[in-house]
PDB file of N, CA and C in Angstrom:
ATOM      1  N   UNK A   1      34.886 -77.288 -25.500  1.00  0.00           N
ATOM      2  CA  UNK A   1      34.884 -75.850 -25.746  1.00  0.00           C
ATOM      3  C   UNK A   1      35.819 -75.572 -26.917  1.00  0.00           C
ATOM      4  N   UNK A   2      35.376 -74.563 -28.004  1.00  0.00           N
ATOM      5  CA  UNK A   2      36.131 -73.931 -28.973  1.00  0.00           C
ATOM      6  C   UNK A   2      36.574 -72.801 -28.728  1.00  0.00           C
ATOM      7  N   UNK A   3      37.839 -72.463 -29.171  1.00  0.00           N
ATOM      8  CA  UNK A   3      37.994 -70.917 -29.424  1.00  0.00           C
ATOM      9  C   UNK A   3      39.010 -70.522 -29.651  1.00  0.00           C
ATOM     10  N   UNK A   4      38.717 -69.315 -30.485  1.00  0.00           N
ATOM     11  CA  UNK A   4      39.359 -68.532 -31.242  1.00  0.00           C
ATOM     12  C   UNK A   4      39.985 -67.200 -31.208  1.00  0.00           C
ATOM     13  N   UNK A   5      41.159 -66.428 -31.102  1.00  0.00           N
ATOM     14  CA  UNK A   5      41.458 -65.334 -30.782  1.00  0.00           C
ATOM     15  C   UNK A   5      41.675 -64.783 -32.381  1.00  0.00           C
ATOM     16  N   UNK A   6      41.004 -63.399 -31.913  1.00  0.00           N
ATOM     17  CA  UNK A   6      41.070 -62.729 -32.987  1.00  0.00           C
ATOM     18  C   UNK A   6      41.843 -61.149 -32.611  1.00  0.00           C
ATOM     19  N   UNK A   7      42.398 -60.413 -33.554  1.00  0.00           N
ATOM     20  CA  UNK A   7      43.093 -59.619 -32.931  1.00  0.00           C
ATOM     21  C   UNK A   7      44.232 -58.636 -33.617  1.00  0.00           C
ATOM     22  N   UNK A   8      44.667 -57.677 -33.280  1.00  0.00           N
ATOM     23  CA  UNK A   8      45.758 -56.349 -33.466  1.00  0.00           C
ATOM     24  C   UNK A   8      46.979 -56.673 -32.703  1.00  0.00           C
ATOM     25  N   UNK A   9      48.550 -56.727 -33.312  1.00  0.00           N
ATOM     26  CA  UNK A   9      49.373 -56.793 -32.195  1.00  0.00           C
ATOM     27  C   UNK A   9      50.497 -55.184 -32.988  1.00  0.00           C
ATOM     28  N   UNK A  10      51.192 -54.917 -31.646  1.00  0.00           N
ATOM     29  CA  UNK A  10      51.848 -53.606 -32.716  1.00  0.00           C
ATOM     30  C   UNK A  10      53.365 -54.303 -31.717  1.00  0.00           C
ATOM     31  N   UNK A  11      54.349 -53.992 -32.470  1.00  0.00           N
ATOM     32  CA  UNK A  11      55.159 -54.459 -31.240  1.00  0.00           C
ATOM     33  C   UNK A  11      56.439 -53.167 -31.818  1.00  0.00           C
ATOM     34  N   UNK A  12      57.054 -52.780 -30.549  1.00  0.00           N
ATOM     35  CA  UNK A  12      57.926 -51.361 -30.624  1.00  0.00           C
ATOM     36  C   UNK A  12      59.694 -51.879 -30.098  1.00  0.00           C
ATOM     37  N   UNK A  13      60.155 -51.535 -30.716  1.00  0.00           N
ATOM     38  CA  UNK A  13      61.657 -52.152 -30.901  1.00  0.00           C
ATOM     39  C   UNK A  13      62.100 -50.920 -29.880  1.00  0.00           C
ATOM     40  N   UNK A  14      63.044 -50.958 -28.805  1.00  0.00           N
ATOM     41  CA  UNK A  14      63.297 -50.193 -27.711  1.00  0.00           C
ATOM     42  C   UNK A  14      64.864 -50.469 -28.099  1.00  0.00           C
ATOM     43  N   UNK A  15      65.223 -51.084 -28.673  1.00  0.00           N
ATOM     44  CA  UNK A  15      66.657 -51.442 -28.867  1.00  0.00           C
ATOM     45  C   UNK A  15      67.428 -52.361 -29.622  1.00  0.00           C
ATOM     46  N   UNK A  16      68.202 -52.660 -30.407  1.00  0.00           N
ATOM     47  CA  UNK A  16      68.551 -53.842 -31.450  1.00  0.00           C
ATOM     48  C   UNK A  16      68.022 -55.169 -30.930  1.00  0.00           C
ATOM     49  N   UNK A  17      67.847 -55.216 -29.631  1.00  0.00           N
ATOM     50  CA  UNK A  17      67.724 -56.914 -28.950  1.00  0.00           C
ATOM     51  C   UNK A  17      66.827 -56.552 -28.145  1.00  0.00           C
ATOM     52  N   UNK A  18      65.813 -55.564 -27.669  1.00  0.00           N
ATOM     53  CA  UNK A  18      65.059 -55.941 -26.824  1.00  0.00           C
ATOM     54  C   UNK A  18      63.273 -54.758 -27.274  1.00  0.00           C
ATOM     55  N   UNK A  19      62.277 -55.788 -27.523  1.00  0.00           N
ATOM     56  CA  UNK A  19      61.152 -54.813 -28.342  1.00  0.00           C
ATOM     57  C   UNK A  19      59.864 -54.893 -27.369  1.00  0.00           C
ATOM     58  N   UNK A  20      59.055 -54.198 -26.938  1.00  0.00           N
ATOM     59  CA  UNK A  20      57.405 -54.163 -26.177  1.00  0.00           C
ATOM     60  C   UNK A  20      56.282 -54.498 -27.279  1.00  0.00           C
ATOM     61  N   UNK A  21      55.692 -55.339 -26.939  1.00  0.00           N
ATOM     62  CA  UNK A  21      54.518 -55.500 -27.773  1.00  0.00           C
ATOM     63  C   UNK A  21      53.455 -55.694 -27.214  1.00  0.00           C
ATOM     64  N   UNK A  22      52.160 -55.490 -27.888  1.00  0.00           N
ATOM     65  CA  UNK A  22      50.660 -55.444 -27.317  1.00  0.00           C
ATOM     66  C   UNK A  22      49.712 -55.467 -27.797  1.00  0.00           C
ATOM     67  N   UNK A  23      49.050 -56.380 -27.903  1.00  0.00           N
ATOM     68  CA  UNK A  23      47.141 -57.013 -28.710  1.00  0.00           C
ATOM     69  C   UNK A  23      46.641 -56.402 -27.874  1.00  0.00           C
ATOM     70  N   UNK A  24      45.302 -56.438 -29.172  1.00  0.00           N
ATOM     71  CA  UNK A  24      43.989 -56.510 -28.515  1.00  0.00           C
ATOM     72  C   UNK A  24      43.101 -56.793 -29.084  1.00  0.00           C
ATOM     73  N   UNK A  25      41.870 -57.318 -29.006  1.00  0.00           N
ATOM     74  CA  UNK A  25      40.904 -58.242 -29.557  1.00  0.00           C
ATOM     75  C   UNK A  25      39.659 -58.640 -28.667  1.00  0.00           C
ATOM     76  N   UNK A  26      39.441 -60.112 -29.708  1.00  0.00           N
ATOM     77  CA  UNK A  26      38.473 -60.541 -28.738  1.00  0.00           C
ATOM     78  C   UNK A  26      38.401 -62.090 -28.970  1.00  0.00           C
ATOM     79  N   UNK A  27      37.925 -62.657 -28.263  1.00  0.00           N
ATOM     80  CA  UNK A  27      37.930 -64.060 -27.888  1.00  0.00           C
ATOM     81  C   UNK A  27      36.721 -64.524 -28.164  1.00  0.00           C
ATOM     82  N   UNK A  28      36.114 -65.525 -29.347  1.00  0.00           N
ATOM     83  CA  UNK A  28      35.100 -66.516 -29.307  1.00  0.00           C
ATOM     84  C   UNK A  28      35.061 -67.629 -29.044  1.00  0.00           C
ATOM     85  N   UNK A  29      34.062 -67.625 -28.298  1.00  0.00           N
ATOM     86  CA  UNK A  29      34.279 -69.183 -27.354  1.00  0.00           C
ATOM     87  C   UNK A  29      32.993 -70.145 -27.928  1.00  0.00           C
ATOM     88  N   UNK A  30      33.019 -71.018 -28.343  1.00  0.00           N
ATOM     89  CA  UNK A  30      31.207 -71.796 -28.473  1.00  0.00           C
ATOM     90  C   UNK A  30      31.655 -73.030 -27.516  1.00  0.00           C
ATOM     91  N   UNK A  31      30.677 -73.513 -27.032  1.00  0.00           N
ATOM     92  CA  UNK A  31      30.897 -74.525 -26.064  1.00  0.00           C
ATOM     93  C   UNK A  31      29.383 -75.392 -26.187  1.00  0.00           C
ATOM     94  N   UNK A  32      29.615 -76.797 -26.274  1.00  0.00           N
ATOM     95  CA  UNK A  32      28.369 -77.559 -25.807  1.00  0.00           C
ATOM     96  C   UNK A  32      28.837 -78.765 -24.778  1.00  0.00           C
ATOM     97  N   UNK A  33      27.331 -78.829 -24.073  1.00  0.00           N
ATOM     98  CA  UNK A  33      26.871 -79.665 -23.271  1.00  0.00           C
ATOM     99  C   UNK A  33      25.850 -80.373 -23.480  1.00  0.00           C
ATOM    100  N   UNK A  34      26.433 -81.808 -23.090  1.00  0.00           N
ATOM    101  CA  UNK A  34      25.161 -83.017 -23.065  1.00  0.00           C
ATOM    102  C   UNK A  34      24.690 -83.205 -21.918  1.00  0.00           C
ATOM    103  N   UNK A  35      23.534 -83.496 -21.331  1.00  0.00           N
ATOM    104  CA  UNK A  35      22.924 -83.538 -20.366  1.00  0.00           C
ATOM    105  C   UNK A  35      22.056 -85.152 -20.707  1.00  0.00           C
ATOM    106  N   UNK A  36      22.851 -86.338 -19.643  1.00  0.00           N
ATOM    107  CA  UNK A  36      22.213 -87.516 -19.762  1.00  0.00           C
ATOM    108  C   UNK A  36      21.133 -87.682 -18.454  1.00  0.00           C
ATOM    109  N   UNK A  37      20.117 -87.467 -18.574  1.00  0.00           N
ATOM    110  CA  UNK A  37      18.806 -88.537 -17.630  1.00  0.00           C
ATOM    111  C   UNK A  37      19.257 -89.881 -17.185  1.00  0.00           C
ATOM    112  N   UNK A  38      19.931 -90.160 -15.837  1.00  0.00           N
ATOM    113  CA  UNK A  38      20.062 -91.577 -16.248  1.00  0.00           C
ATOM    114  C   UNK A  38      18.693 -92.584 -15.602  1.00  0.00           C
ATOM    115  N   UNK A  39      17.723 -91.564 -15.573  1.00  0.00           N
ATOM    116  CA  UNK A  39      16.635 -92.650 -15.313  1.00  0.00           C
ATOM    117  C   UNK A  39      16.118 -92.924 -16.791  1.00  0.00           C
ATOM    118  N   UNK A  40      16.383 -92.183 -17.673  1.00  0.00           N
ATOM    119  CA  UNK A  40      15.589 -92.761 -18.888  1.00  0.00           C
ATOM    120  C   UNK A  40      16.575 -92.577 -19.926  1.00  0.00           C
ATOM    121  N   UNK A  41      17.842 -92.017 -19.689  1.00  0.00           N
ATOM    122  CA  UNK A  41      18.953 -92.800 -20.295  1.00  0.00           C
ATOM    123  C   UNK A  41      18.843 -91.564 -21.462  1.00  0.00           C
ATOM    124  N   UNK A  42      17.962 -90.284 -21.650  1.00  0.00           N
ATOM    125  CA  UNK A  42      17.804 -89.494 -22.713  1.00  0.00           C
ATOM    126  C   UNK A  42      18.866 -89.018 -22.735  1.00  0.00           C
ATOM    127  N   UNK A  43      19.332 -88.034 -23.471  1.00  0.00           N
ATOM    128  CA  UNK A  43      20.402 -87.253 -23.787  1.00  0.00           C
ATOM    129  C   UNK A  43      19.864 -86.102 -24.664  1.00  0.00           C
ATOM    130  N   UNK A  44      20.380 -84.788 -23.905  1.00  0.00           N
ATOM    131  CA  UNK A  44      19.693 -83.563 -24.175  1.00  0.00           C
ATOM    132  C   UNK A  44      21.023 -82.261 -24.189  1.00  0.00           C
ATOM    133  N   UNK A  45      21.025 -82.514 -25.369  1.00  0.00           N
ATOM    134  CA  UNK A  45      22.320 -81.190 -25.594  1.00  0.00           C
ATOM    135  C   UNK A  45      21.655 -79.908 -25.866  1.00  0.00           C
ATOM    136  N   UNK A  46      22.490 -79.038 -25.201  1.00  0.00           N
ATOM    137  CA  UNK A  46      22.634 -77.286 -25.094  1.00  0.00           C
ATOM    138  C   UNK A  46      24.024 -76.844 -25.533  1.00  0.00           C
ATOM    139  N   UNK A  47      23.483 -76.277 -26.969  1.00  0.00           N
ATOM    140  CA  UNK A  47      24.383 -75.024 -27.051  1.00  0.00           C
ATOM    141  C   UNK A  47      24.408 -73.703 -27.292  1.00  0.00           C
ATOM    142  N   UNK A  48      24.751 -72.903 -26.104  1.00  0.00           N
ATOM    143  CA  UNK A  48      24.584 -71.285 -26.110  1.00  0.00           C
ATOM    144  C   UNK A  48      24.678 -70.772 -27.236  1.00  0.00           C
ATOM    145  N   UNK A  49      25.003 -69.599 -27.402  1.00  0.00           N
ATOM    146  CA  UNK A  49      25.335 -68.896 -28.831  1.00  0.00           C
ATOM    147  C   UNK A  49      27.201 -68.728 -28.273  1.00  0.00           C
ATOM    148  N   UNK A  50      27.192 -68.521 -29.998  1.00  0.00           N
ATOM    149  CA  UNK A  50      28.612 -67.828 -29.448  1.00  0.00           C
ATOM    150  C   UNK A  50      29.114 -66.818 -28.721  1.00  0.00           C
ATOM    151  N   UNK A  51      30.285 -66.314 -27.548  1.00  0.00           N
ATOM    152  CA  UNK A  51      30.175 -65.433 -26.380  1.00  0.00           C
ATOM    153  C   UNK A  51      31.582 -64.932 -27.206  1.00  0.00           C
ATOM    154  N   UNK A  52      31.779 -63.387 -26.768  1.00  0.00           N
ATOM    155  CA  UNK A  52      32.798 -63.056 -27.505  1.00  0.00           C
ATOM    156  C   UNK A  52      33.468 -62.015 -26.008  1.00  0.00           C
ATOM    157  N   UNK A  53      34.318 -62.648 -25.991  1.00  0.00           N
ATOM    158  CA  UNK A  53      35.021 -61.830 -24.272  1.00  0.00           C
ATOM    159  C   UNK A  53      36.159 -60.827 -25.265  1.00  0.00           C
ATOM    160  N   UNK A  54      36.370 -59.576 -24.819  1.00  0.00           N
ATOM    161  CA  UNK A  54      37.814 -58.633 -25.239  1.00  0.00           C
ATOM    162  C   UNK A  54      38.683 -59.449 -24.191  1.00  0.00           C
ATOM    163  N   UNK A  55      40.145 -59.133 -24.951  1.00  0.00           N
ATOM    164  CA  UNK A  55      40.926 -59.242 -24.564  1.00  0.00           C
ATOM    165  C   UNK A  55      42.444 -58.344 -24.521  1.00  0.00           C
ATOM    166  N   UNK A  56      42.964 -58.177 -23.980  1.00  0.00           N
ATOM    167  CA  UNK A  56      44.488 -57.113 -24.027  1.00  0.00           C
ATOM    168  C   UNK A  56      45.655 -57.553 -23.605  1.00  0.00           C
ATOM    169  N   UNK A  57      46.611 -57.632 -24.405  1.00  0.00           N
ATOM    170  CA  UNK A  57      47.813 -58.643 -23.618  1.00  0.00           C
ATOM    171  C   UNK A  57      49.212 -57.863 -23.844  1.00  0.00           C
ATOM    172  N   UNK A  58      50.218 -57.843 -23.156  1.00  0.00           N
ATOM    173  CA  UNK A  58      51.647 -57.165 -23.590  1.00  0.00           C
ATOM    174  C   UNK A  58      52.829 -58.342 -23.265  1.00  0.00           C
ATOM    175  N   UNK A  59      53.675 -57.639 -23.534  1.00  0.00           N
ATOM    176  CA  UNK A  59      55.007 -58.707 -23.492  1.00  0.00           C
ATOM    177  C   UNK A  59      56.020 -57.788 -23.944  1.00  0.00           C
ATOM    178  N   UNK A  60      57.049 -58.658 -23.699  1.00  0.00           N
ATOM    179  CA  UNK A  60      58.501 -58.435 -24.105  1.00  0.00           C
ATOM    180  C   UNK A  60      58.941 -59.096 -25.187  1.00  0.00           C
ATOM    181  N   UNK A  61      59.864 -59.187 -25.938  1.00  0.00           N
ATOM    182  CA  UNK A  61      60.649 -60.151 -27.076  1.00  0.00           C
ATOM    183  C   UNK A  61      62.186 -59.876 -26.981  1.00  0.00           C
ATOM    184  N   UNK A  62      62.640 -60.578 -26.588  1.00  0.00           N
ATOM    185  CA  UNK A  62      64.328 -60.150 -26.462  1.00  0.00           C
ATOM    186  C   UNK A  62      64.626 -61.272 -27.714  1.00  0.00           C
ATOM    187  N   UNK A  63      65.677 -60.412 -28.274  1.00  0.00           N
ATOM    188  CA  UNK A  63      66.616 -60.823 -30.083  1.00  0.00           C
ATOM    189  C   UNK A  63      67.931 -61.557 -28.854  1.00  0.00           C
ATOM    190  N   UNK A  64      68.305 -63.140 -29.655  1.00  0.00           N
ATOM    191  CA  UNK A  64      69.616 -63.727 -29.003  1.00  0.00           C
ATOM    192  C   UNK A  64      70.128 -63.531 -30.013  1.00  0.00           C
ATOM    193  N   UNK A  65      69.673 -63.661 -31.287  1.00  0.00           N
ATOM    194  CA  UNK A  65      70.759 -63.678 -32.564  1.00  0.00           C
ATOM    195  C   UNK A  65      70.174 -62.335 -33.534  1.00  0.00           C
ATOM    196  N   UNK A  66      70.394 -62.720 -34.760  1.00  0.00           N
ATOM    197  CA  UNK A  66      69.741 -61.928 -35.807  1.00  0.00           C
ATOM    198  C   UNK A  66      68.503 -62.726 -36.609  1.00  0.00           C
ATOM    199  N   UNK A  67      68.738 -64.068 -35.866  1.00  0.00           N
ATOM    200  CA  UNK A  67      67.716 -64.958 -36.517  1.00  0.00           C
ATOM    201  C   UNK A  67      66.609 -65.555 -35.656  1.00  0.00           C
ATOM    202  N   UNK A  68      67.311 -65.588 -34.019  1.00  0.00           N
ATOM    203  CA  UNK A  68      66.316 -66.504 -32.921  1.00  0.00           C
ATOM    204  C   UNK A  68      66.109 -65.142 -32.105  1.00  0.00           C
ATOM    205  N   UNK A  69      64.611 -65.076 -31.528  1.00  0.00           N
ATOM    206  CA  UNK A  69      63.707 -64.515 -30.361  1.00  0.00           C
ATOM    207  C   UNK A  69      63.489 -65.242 -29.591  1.00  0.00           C
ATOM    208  N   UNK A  70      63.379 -64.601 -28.675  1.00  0.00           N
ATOM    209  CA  UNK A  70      62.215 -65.157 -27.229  1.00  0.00           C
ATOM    210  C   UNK A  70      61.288 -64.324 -26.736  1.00  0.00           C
ATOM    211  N   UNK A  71      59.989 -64.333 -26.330  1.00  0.00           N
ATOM    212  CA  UNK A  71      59.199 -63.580 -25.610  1.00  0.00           C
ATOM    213  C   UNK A  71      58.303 -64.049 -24.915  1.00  0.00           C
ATOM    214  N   UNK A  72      57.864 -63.670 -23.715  1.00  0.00           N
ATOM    215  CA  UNK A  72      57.535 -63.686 -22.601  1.00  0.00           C
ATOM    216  C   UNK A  72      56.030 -62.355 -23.376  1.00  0.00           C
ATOM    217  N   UNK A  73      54.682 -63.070 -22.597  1.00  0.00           N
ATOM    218  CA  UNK A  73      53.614 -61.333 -22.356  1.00  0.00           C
ATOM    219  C   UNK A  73      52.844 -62.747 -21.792  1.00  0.00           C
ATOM    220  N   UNK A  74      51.640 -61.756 -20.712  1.00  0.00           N
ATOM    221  CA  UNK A  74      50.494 -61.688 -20.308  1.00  0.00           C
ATOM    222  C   UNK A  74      49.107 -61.632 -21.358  1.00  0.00           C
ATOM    223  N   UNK A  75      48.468 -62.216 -21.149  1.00  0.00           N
ATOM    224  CA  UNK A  75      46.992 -61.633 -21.662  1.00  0.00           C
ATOM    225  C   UNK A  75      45.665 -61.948 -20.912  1.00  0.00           C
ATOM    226  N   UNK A  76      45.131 -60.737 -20.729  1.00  0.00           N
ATOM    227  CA  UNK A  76      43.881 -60.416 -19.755  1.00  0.00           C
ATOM    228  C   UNK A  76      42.527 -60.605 -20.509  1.00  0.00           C
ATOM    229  N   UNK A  77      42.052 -61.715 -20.567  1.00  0.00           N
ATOM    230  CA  UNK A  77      40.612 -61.739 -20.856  1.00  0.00           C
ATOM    231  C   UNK A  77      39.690 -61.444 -20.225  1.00  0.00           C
ATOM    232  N   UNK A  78      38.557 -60.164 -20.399  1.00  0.00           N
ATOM    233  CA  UNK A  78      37.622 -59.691 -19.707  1.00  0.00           C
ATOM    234  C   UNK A  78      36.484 -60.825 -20.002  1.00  0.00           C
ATOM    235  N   UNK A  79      35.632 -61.355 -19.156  1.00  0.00           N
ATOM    236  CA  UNK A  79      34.489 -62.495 -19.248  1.00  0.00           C
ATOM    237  C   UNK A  79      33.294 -61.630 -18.589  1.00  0.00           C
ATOM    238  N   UNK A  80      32.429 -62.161 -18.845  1.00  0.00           N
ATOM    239  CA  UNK A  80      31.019 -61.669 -18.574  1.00  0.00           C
ATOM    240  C   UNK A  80      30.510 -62.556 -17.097  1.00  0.00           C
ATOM    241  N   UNK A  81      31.381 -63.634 -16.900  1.00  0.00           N
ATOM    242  CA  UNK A  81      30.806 -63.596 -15.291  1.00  0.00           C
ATOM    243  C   UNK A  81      32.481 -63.385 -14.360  1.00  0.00           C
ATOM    244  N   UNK A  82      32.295 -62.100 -14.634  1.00  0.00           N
ATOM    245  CA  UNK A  82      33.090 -60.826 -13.868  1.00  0.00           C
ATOM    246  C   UNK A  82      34.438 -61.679 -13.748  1.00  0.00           C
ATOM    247  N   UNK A  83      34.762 -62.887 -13.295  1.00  0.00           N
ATOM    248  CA  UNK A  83      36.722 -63.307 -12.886  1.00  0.00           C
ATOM    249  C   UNK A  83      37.372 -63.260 -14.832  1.00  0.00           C
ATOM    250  N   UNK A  84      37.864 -62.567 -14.291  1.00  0.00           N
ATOM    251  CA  UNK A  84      39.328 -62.375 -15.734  1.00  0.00           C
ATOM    252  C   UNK A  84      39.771 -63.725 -15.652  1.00  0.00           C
ATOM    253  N   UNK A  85      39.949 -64.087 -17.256  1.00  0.00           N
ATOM    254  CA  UNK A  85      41.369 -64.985 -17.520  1.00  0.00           C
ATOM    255  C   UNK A  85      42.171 -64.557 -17.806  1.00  0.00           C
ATOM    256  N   UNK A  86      43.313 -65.095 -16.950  1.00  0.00           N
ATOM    257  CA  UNK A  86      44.991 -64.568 -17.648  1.00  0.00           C
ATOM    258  C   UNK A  86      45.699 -65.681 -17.882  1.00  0.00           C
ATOM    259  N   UNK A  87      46.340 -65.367 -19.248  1.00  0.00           N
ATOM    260  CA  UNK A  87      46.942 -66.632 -19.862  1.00  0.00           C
ATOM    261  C   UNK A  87      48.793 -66.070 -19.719  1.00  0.00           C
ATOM    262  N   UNK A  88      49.561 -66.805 -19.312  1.00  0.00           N
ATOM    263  CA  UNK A  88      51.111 -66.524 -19.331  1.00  0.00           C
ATOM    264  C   UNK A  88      51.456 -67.050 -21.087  1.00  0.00           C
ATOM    265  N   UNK A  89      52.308 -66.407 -21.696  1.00  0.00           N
ATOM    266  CA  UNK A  89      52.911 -66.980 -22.796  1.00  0.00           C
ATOM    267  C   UNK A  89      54.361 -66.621 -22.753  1.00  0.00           C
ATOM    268  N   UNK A  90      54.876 -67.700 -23.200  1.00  0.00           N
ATOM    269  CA  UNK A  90      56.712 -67.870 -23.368  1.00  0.00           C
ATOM    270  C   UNK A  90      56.890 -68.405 -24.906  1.00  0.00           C
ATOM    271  N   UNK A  91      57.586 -67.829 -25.993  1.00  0.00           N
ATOM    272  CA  UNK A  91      57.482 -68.147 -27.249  1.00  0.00           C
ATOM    273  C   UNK A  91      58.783 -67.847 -27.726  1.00  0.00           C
ATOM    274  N   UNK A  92      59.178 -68.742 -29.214  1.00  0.00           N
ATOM    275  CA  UNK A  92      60.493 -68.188 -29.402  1.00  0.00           C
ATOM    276  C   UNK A  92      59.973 -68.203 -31.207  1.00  0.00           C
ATOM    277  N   UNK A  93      61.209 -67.256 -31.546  1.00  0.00           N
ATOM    278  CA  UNK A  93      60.693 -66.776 -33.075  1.00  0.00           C
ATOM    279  C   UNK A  93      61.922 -67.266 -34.100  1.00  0.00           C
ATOM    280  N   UNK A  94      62.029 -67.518 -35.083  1.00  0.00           N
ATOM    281  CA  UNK A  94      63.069 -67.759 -36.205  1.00  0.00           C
ATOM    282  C   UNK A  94      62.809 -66.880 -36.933  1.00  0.00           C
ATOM    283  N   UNK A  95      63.637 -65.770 -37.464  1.00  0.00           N
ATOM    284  CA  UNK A  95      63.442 -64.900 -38.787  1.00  0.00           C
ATOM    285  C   UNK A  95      64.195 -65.847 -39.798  1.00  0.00           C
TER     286      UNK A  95
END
């Protein structure tokens, strides 16, 4: 499976060291499958089209220095067979 996030983030500074931020977008996924016969040993690949799920995610970013971040957010991928993915992210930043 491939994929790609595409996307808007705005992020809002609440205080010298601590800011809210929040995407949104959408997710392309392409995926293939081989399908082997093993009575005749064929091999028969399928690949869908590309599927494009939205997605919306927020977080936090807390400042330790003037140069190092950390942040912590969620992101909620809506899918077309109805169960959400949610991805956790923990990240740190260098200005």
């Amino acid at each position: 499976i491939q994929r790609l996030m595409v996307g808007l983030r705005s992020t809002v500074p609440t205080s010298n060291w601590l800011a809210v931020f929040a995407r949104a977008g959408a997710r392309a996924s392409k995926e293939k499958t081989t399908i082997t016969d093993t009575s005749t040993n064929e091999k028969t690949v399928k690949e869908p089209p590309l599927q494009w799920d939205p997605y919306a995610d927020a977080g936090l970013q807390l400042a330790l220095s003037n140069i190092i971040a950390v942040s912590a957010g969620a992101t909620y991928i809506f899918t077309d067979h109805g169960k959400p993915d949610v991805q956790y992210t923990l990240g740190a930043t260098l200005k």
